[in-house]
C-alpha atoms as a PDB file:
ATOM      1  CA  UNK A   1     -28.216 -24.580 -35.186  1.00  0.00           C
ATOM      2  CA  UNK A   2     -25.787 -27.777 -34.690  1.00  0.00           C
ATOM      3  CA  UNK A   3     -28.919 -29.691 -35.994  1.00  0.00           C
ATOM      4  CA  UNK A   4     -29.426 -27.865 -39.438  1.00  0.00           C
ATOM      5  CA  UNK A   5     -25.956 -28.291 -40.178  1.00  0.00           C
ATOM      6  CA  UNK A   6     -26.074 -32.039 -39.926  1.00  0.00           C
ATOM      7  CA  UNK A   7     -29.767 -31.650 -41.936  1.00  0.00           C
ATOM      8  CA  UNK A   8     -27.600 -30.157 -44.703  1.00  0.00           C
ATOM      9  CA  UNK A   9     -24.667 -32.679 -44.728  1.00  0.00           C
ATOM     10  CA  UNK A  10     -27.541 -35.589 -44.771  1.00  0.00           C
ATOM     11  CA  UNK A  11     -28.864 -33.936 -47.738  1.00  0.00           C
ATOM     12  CA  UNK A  12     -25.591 -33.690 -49.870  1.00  0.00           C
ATOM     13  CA  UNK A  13     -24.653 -37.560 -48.802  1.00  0.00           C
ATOM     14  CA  UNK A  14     -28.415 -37.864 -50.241  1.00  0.00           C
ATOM     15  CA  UNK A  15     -27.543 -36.492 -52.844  1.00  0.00           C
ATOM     16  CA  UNK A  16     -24.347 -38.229 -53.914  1.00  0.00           C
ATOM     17  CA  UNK A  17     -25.922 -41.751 -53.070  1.00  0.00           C
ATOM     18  CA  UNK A  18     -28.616 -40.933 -55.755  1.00  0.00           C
ATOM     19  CA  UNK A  19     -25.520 -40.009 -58.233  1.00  0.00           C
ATOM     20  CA  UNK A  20     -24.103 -43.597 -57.531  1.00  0.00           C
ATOM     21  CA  UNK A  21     -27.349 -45.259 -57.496  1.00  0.00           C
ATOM     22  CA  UNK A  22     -27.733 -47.574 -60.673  1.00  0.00           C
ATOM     23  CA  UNK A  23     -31.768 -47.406 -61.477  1.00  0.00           C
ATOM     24  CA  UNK A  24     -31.047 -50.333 -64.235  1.00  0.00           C
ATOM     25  CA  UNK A  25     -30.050 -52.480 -61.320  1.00  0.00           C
ATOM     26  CA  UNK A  26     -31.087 -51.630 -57.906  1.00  0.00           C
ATOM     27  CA  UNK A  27     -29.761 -55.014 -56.540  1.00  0.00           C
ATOM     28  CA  UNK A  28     -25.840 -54.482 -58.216  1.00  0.00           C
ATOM     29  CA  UNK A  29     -23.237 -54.662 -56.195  1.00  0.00           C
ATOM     30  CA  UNK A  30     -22.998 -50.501 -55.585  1.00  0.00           C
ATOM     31  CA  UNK A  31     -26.473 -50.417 -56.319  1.00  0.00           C
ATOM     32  CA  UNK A  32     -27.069 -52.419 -52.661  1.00  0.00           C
ATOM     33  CA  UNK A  33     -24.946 -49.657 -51.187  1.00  0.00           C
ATOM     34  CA  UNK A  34     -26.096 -46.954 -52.704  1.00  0.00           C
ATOM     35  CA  UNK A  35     -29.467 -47.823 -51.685  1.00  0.00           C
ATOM     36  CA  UNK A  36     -29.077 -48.549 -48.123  1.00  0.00           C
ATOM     37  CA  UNK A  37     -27.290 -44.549 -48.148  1.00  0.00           C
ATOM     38  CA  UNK A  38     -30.212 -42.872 -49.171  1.00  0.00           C
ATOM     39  CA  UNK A  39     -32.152 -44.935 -46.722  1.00  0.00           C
ATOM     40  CA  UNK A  40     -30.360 -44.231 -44.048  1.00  0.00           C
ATOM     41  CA  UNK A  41     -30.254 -40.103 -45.458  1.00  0.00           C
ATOM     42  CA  UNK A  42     -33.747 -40.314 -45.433  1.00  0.00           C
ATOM     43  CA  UNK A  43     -33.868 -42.130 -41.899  1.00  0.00           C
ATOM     44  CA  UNK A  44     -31.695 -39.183 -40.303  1.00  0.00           C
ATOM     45  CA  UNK A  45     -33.309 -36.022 -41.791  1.00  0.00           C
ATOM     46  CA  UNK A  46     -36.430 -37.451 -40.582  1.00  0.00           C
ATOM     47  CA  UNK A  47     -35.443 -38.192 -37.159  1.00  0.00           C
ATOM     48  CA  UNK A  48     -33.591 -35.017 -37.084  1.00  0.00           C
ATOM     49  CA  UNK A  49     -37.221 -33.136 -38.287  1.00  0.00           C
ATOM     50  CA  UNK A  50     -38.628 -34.707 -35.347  1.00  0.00           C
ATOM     51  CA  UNK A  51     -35.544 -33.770 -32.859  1.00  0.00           C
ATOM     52  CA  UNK A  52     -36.234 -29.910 -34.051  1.00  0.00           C
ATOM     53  CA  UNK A  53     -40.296 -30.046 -33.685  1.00  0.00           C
ATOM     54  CA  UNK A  54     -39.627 -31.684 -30.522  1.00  0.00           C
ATOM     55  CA  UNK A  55     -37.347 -28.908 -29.356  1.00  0.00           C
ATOM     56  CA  UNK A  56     -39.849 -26.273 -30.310  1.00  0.00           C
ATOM     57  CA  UNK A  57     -42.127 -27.597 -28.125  1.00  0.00           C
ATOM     58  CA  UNK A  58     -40.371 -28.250 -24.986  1.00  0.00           C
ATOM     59  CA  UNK A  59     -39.555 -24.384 -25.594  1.00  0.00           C
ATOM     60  CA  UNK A  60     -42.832 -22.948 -25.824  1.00  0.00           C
ATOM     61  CA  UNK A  61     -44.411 -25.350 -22.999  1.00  0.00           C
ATOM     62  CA  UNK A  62     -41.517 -23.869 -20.694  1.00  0.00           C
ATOM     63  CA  UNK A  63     -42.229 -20.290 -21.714  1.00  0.00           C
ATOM     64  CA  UNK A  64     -45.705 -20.915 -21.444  1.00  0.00           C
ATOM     65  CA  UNK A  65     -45.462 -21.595 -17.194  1.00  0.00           C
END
């Protein structure tokens, strides 16, 4: 459960990096910034994907013995 909730607050910083993200100029000052948030927002609902898939499975190979 903790995990969806952080899945959720990774998408709303996501979110509000894209608002402050200049597409006329990646490379501005806030531009750099902006960019490097939604990278790492990307970064950490992906790893977080892979923490819940992971989880799943551990779970069913235990039920399974």
């Amino acid at each position: 459960m903790r995990n969806y909730f952080i899945i959720a607050i990774a998408f709303i910083l996501l979110g509000i990096n894209i608002y402050h993200l200049d597409f006329a100029n990646f490379f501005s000052e806030n531009g750099k910034i902006a960019l490097i948030g939604v990278l790492a927002c990307l970064i950490a609902i992906v790893l977080l994907l892979i923490l819940i898939n992971s989880n799943k499975i551990k779970n069913q190979l235990k039920n399974k013995d």
